[in-house]
Protein backbone atom coordinates (compact mmCIF):
# COMPACT_ATOMS: atom_id res chain seq x y z
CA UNK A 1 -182.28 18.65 -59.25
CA UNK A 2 -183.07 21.62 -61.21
CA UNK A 3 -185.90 23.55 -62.83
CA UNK A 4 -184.80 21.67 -66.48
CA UNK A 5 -184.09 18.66 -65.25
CA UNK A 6 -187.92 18.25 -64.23
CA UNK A 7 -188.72 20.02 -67.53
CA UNK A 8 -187.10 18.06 -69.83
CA UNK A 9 -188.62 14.77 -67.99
CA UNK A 10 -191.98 16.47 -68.01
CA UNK A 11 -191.55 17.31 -71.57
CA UNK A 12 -191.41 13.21 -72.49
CA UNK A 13 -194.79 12.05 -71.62
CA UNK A 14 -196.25 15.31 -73.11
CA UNK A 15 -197.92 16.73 -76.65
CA UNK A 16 -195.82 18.48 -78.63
CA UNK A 17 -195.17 22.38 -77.68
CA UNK A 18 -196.50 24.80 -79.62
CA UNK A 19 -196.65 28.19 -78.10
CA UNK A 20 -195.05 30.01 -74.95
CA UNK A 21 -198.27 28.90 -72.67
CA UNK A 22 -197.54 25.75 -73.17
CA UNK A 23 -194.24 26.27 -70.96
CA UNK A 24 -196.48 27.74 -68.61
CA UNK A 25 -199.22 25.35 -68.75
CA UNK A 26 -196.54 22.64 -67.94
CA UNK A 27 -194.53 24.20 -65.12
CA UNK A 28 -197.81 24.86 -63.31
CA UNK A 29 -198.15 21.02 -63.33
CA UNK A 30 -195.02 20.36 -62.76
CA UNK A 31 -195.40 22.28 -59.26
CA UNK A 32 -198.68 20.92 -58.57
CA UNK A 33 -196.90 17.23 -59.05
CA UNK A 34 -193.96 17.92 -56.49
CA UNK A 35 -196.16 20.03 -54.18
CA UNK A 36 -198.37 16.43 -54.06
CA UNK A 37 -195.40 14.38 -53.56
CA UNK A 38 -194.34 17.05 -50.66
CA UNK A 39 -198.13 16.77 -48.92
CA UNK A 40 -197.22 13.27 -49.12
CA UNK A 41 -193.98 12.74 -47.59
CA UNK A 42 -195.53 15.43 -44.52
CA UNK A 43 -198.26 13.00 -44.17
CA UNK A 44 -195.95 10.44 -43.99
CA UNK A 45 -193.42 12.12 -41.72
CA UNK A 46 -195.83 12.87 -38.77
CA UNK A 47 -196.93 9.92 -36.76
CA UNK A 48 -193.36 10.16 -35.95
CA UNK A 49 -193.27 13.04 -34.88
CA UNK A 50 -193.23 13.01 -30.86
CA UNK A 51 -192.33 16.33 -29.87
CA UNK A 52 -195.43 18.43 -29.03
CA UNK A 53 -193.36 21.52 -30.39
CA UNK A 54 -192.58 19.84 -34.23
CA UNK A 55 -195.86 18.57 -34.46
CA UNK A 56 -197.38 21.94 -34.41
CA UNK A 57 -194.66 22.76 -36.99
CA UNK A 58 -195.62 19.90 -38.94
CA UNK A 59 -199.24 20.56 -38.61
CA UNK A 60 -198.57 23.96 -40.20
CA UNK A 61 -196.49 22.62 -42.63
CA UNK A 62 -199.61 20.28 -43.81
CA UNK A 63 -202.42 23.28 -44.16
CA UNK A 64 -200.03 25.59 -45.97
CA UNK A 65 -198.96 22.16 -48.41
CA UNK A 66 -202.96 21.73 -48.75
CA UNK A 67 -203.15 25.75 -49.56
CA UNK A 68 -200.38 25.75 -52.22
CA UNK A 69 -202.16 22.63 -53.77
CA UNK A 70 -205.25 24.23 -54.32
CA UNK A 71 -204.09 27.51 -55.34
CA UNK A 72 -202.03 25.82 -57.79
CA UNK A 73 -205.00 23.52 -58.92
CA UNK A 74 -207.00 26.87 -59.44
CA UNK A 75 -204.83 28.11 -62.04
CA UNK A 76 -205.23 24.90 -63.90
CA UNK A 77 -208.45 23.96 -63.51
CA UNK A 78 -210.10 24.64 -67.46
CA UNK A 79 -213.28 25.40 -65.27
CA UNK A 80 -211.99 27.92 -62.81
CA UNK A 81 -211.83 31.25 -64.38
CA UNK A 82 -208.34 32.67 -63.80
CA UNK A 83 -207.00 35.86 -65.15
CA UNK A 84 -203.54 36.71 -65.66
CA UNK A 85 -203.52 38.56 -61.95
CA UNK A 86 -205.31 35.60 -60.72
CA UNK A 87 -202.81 33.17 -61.32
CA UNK A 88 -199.88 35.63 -60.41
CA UNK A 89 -201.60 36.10 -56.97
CA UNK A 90 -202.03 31.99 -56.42
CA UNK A 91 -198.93 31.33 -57.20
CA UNK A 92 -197.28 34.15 -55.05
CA UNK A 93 -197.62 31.27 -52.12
CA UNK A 94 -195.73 31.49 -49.17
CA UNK A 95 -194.38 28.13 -48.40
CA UNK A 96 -191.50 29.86 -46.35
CA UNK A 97 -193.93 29.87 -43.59
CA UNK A 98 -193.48 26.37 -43.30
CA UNK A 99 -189.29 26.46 -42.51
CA UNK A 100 -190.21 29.37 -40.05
CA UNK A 101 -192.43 27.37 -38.18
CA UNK A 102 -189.21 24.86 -37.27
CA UNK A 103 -186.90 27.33 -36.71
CA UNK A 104 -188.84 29.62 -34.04
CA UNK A 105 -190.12 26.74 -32.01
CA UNK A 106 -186.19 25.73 -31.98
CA UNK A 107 -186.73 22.56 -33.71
CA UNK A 108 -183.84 20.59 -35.92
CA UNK A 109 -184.85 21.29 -39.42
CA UNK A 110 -183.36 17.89 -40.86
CA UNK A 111 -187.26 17.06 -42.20
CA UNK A 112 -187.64 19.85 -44.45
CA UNK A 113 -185.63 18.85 -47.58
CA UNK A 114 -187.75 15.94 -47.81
CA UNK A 115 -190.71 18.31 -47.07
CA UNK A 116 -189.73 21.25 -49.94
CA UNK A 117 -189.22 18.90 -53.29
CA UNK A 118 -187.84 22.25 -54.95
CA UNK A 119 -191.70 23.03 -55.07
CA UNK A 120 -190.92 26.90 -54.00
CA UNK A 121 -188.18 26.73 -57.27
CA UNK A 122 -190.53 25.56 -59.75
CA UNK A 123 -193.29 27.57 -58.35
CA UNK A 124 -191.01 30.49 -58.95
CA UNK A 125 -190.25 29.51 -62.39
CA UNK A 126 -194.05 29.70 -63.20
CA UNK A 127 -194.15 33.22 -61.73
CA UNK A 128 -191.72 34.15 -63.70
CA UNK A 129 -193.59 33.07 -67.51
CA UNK A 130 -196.52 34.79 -66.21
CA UNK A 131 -195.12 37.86 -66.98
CA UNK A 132 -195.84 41.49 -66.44
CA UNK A 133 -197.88 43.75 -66.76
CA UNK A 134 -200.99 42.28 -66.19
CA UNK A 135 -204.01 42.49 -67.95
CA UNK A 136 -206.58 43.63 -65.97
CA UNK A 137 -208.94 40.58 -64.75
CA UNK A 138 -211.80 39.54 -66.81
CA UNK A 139 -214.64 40.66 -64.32
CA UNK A 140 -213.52 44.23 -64.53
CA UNK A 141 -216.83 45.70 -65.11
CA UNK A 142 -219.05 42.70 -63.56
CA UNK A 143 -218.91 40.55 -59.84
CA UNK A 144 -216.02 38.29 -59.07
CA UNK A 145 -216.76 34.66 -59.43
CA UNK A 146 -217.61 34.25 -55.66
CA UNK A 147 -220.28 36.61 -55.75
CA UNK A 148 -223.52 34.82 -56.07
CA UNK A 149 -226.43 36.55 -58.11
CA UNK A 150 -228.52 36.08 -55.04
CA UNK A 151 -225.89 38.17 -53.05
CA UNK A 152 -225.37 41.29 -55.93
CA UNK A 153 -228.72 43.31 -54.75
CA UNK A 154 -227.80 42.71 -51.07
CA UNK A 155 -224.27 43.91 -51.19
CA UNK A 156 -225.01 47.07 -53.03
CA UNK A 157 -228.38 48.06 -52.09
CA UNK A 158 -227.85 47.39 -47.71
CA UNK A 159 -224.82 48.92 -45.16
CA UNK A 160 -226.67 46.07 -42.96
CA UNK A 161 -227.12 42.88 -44.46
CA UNK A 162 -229.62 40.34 -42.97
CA UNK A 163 -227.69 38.18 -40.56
CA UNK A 164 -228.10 34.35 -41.08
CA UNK A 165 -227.13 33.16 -37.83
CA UNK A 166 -226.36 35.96 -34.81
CA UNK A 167 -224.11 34.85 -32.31
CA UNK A 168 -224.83 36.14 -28.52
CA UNK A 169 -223.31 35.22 -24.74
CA UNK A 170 -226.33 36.11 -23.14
CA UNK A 171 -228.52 33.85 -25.16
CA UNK A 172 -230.27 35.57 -27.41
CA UNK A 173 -228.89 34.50 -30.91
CA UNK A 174 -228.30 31.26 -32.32
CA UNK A 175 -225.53 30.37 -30.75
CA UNK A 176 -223.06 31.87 -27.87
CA UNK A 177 -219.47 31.17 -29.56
CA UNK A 178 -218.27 32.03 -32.99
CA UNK A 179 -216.88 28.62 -33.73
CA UNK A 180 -220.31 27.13 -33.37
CA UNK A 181 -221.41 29.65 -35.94
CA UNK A 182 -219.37 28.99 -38.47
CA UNK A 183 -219.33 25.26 -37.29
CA UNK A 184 -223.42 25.69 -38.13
CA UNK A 185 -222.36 27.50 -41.63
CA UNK A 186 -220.23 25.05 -42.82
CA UNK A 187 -222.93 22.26 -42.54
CA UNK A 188 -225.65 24.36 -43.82
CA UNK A 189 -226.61 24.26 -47.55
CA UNK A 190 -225.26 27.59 -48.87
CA UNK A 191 -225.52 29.53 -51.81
CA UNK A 192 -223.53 33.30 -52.16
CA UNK A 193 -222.70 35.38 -48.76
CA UNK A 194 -223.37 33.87 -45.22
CA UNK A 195 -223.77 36.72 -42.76
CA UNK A 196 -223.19 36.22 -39.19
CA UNK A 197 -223.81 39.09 -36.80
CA UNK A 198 -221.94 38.70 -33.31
CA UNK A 199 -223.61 40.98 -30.60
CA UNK A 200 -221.70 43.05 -27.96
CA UNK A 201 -219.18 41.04 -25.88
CA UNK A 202 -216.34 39.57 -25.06
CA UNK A 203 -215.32 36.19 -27.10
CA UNK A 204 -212.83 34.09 -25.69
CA UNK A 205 -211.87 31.84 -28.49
CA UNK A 206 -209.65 31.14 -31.36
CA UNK A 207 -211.41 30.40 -34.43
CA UNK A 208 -210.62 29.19 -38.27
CA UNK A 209 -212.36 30.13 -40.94
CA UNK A 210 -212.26 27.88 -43.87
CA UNK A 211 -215.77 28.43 -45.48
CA UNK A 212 -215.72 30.82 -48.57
CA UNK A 213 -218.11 34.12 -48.38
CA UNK A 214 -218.19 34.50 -45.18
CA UNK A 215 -219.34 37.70 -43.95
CA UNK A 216 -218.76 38.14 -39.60
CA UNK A 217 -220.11 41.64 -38.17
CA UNK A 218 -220.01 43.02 -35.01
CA UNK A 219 -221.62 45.58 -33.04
CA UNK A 220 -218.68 47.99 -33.03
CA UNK A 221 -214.78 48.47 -32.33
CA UNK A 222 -214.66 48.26 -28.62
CA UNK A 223 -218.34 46.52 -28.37
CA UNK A 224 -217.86 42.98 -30.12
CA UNK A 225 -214.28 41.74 -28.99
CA UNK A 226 -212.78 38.15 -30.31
CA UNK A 227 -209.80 37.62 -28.03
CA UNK A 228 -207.20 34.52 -27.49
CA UNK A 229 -203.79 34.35 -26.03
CA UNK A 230 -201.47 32.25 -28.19
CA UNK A 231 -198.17 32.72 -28.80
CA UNK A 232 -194.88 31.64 -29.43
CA UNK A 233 -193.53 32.14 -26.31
CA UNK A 234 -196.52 29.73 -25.06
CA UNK A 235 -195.26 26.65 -27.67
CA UNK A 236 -197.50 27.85 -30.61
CA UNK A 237 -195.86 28.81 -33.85
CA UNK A 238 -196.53 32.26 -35.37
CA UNK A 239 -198.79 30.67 -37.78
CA UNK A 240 -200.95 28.55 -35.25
CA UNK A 241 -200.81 31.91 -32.79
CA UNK A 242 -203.75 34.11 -34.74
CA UNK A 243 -207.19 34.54 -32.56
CA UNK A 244 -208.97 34.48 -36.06
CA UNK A 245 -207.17 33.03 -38.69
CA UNK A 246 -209.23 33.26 -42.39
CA UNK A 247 -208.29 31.80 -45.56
CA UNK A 248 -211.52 31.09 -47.13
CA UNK A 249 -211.97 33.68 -49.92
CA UNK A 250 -214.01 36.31 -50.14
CA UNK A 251 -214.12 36.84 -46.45
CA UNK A 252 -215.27 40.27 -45.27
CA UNK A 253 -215.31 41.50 -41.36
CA UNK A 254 -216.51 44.79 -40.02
CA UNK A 255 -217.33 46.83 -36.67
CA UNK A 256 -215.34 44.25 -34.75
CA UNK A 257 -211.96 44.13 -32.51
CA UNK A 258 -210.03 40.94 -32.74
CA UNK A 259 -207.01 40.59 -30.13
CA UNK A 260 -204.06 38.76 -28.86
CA UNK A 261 -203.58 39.69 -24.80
CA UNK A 262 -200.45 37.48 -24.85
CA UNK A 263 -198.05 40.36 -24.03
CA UNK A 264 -194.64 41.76 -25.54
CA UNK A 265 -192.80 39.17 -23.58
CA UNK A 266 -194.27 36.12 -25.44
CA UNK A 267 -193.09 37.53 -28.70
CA UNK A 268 -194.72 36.60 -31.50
CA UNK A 269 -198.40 36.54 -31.16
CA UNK A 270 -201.28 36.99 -33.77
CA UNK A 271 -204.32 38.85 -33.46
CA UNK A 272 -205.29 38.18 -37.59
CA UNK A 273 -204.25 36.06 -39.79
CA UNK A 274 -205.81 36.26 -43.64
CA UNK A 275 -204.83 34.12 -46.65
CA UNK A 276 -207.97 35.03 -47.22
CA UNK A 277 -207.87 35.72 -51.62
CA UNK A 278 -210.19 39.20 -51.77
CA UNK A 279 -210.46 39.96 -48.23
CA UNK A 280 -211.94 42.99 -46.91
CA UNK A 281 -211.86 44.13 -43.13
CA UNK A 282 -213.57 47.55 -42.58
CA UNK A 283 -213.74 49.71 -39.20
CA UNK A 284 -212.19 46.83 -37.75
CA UNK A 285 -209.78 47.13 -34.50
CA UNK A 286 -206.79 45.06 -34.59
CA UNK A 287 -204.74 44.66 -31.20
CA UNK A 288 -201.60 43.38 -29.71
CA UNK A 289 -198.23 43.44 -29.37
CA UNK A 290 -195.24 41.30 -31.87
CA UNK A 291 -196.85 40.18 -35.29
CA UNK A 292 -200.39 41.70 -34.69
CA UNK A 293 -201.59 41.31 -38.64
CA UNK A 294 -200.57 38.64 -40.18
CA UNK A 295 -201.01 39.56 -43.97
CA UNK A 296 -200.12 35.93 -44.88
CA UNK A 297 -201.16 35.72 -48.77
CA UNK A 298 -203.61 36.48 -51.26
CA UNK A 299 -205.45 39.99 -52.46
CA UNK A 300 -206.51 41.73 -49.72
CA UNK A 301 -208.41 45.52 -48.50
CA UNK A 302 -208.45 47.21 -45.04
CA UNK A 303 -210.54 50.36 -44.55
CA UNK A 304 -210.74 52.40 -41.41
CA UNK A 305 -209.40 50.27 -39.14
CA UNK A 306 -207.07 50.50 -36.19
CA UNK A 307 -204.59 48.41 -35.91
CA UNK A 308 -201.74 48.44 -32.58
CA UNK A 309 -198.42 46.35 -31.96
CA UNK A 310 -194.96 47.26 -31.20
CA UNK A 311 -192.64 44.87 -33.73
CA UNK A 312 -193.06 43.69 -37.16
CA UNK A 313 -196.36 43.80 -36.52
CA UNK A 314 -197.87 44.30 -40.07
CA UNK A 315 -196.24 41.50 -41.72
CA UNK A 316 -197.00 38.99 -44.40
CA UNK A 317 -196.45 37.96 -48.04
CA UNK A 318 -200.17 39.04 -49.47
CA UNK A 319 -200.56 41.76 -51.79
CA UNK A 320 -202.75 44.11 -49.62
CA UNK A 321 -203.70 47.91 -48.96
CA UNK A 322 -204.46 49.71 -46.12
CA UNK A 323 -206.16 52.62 -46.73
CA UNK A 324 -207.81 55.61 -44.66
CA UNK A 325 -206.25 53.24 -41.25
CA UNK A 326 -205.14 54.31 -37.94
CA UNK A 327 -201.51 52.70 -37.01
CA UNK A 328 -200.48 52.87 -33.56
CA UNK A 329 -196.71 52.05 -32.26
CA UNK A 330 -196.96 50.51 -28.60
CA UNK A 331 -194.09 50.78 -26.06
CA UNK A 332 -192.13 48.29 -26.80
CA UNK A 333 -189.81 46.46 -24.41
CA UNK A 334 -186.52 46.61 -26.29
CA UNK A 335 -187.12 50.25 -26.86
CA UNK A 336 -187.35 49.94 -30.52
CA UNK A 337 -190.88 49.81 -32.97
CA UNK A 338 -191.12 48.26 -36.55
CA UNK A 339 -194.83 48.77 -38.40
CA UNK A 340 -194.28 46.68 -40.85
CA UNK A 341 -192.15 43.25 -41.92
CA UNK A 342 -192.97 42.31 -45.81
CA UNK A 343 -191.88 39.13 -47.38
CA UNK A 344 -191.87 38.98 -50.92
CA UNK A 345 -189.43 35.79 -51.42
CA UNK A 346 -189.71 36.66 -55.48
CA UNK A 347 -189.37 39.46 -57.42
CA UNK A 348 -192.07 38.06 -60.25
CA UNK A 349 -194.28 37.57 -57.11
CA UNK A 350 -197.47 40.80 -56.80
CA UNK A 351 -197.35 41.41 -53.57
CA UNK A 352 -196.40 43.74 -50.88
CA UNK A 353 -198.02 46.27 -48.16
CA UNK A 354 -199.39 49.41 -49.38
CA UNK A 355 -200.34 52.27 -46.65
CA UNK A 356 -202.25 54.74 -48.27
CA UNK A 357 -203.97 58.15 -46.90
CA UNK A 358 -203.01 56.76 -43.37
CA UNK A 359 -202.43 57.78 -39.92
CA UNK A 360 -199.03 56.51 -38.37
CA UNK A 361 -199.03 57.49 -34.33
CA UNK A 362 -198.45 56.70 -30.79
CA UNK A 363 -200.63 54.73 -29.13
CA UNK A 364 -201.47 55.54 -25.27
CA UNK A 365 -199.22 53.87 -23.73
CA UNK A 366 -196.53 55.28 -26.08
CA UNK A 367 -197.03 59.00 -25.70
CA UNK A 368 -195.02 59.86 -22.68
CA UNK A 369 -191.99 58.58 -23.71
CA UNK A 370 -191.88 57.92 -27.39
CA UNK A 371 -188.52 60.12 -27.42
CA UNK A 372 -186.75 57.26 -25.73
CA UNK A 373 -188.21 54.63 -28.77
CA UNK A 374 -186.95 54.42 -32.05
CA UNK A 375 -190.29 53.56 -34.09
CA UNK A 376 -189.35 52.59 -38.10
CA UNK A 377 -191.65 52.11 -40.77
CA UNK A 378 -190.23 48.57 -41.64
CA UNK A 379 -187.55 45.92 -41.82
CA UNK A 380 -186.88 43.42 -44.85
CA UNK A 381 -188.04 40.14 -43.73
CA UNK A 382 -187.61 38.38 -46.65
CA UNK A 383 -185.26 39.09 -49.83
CA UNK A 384 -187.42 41.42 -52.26
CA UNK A 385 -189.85 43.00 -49.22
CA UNK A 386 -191.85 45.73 -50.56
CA UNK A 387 -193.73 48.31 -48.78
CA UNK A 388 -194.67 51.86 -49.98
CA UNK A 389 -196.59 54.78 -47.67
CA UNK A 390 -198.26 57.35 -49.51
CA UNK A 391 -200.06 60.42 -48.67
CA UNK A 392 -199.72 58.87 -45.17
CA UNK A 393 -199.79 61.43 -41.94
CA UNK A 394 -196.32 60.26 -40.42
CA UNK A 395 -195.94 61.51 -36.39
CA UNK A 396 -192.69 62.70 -34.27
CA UNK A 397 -192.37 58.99 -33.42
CA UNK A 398 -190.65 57.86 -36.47
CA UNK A 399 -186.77 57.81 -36.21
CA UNK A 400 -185.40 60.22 -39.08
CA UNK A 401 -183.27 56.69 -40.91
CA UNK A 402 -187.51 55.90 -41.54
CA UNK A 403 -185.80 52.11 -41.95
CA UNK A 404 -184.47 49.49 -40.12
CA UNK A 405 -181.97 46.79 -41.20
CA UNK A 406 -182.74 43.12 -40.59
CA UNK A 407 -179.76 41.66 -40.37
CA UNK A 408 -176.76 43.41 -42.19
CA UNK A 409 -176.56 44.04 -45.35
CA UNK A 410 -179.45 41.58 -46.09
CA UNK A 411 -181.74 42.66 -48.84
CA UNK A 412 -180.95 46.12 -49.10
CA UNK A 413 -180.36 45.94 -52.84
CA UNK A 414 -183.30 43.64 -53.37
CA UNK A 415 -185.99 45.16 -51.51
CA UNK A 416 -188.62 47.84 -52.89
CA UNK A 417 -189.14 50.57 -50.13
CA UNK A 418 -190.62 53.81 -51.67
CA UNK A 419 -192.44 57.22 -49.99
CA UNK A 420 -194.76 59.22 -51.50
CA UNK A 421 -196.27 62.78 -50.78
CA UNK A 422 -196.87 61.67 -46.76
CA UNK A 423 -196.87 64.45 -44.29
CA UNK A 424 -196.64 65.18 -40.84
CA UNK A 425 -193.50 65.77 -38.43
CA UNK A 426 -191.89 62.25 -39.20
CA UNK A 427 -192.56 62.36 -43.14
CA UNK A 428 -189.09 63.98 -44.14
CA UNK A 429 -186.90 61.98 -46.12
CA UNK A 430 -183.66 64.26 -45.49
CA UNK A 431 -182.31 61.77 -43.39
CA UNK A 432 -183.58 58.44 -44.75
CA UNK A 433 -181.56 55.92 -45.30
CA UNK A 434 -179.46 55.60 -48.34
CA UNK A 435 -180.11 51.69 -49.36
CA UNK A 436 -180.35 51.17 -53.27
CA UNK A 437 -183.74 49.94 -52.64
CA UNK A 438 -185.26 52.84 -50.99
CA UNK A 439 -187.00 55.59 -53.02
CA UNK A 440 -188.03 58.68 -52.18
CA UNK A 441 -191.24 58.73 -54.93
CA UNK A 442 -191.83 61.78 -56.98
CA UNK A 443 -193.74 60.69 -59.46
CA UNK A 444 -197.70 60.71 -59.32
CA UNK A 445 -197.43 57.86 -61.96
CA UNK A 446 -194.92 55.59 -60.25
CA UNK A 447 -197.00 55.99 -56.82
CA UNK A 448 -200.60 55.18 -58.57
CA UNK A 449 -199.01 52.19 -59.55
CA UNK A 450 -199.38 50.80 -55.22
CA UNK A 451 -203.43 52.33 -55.48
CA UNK A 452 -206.82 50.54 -54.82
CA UNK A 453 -207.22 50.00 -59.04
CA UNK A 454 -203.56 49.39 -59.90
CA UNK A 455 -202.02 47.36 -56.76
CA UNK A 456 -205.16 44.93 -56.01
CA UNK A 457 -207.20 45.57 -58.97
CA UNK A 458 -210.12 46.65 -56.37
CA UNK A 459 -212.44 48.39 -59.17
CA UNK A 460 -213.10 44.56 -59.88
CA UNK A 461 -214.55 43.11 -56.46
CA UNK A 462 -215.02 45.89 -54.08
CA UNK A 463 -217.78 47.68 -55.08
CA UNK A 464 -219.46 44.68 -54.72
CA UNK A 465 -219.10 44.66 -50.95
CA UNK A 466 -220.42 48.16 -50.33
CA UNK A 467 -217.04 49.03 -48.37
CA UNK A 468 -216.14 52.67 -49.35
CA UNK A 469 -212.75 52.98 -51.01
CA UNK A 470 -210.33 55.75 -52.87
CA UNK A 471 -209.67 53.98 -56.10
CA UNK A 472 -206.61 56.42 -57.15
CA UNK A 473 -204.33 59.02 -55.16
């Protein structure tokens, strides 16, 4: 069944259209209908599930169903208020990440159709009516909605806000693990930003953040370290795999390293995952090996952080810049390095990875024999990928094609892969590749357009969380 088909029976039981929104107003629904009826039949699929492998696929499956429900319920919601970028960022969902979770753990996909209800295809159709360009959201020159009052003074005024709860090994805080922190937080009556400061140490844990506003700082890259081990080589999915997985908005982390020790062998394994809507991670140290940052979804900033891996291991479907970041290609065990993996599935969807004023190099264990590794800025994941670097420092490392093929011929028309004004010994485009969706970018105009203002709208909520940040080239 098709997008009209479920139109034209949606169009029976409803008031007469009068304007284009209407269209819009009713597809939105019309998603939010089949993506209940989808929840529904996963619900009603898994206490048959008796593999220990598809029922962490299925479990997946479920959180990213309950995600896509209430982003889509946000953009209907009369009392949520949702700008034109708003809804195009909620509805750039990622419900791919569902099928993926199947297929990597090796397990028979037979479940999904009655999993997808063409939810992704009408999802796609509301993208589309939401057309571009956007008008710039409605908080431009005030706080975005999850900003408290109570919080406004505090975020602008203070490089240190006043911890809540402070999280310590040795004893000294409220609590010794992070997951009773936010365990604490989540049962605590809360109103604007909850702070909670993790002292030196190592933390052995994985830990989900649901809560919205939550602010976690440590004592420094190299001082406070979150680490976990999972993996899919271990039986976890890539999803299921981060050591701190986020997706309740307005998230911001700082002066803390967050890593996966699972190794190259165990292929993919998170360090961060964020479907976190305006997240911000500043001087924040990012480490591990295959799929390090998970940029799953949703508007998001990094600023002066470090981030390590060896394959696809920025890679995600959000709409996110790095800016002012320190990359580092690992030694791989196949010999060859991709930074980043985007997956735009849509071309009406906003997102893609944006490297600005970075530093692309080799990490230690790298620099003796990065002439025998071929390190490329990126490979097309998905259909209509899109990743720019701009006035990035590029080193030696990076193979003179700059590109790597997935698989083929696959997406190399579709995808959006542009250079801008980068420098450094691995910067020349001479020998790039010669795909129709590469671009070597020229134009100061064309290049704003993947900036702090223009890409993420960040004029609009970062100021309010006192992280510095380049708004233009």
């Amino acid at each position: 069944m098709d997008f009209d088909y479920f139109l034209s029976q949606k169009l029976n039981y409803h008031s007469p259209i009068k304007q284009k929104s209407d269209f819009f107003t009713i597809s939105k629904q019309l998603a939010l209908e089949r993506a209940l009826k989808a929840q529904s039949n996963i619900i009603s699929l898994g206490p048959k599930s008796k593999n220990a492998r598809e029922k962490a696929a299925w479990a997946d499956c479920l959180e990213l169903y309950e995600y896509t429900h209430y982003r889509l319920n946000k953009t209907i919601d009369p009392n949520v208020k949702c700008s034109q970028t708003d809804a195009q960022t909620w509805l750039s969902t990622d419900l791919e990440t569902c099928r993926a979770g199947f297929i990597e753990l090796g397990v028979l996909d037979n479940l999904l159709p009655l999993m997808s209800n063409n939810v992704s295809k009408l999802i796609s159709n509301a993208l589309s009516l939401n057309k571009f360009p956007y008008t710039v959201p409605s908080y431009k020159y005030g706080f975005p909605t999850w900003v408290k009052p109570g919080d406004r003074k505090l975020l602008q005024s203070s490089s240190a806000p006043k911890a809540n709860i402070v999280v310590a090994q040795d004893g000294s805080g409220n609590y010794k693990t992070i997951k009773e922190a936010i365990s604490a937080a989540s049962s605590r009556s809360r109103s604007g930003r909850f702070v909670i400061y993790v002292k030196a140490g190592t933390y052995k844990e994985n830990v989900e953040i649901k809560l919205k506003n939550i602010m976690l700082v440590g004592y420094g890259i190299g001082k406070t370290i979150v680490t976990g081990s999972k993996s899919v080589g271990g039986g976890s999915t890539t999803f299921n795999s981060a050591t701190i997985a986020v997706v309740g908005d307005g998230f911001i982390a700082r002066d803390i390293t967050i890593r996966n020790t699972a190794g190259a062998a165990n292929h993919q394994a998170v360090a961060l995952r964020s479907g976190s809507d305006l997240s911000v991670f500043y001087r924040c140290s990012l480490e591990g090996y295959q799929d390090t940052l998970y940029v799953h979804s949703q508007r998001q900033f990094y600023r002066e952080c470090d981030i390590y891996g060896t394959v696809d291991f920025i890679f995600g479907n959000a709409a996110v810049l790095l800016q002012n970041c320190n990359i580092y290609a690992c030694y791989p065990p196949n010999k060859t390095n991709t930074l980043t993996a985007q997956g735009r599935t849509d071309p009406n969807q906003n997102t893609g990875i944006s490297i600005h004023d970075c530093t692309v190099k080799a990490a230690s264990d790298l620099m003796s024999s990065q002439s025998s590794v071929k390190t490329y800025l990126g490979r097309p994941w998905k259909k209509y990928s899109r990743t720019v670097f701009v006035k990035t420092y590029l080193n030696s490392l990076i193979a003179p094609a700059g590109w790597k093929e997935w698989s083929g011929n696959f997406a190399l028309n579709t995808l959006y892969y542009g250079e801008y004004a980068n420098t450094g010994p691995g910067s020349s485009t001479a020998n790039r590749v010669n795909w129709p969706g590469y671009h070597v970018i020229t134009s100061a105009s064309i290049a704003s357009q993947y900036t702090v203002a223009n890409f993420i709208f960040g004029g609009s909520w970062l100021p309010v969380t006192n992280v510095p940040y380049t708004a233009g080239l």
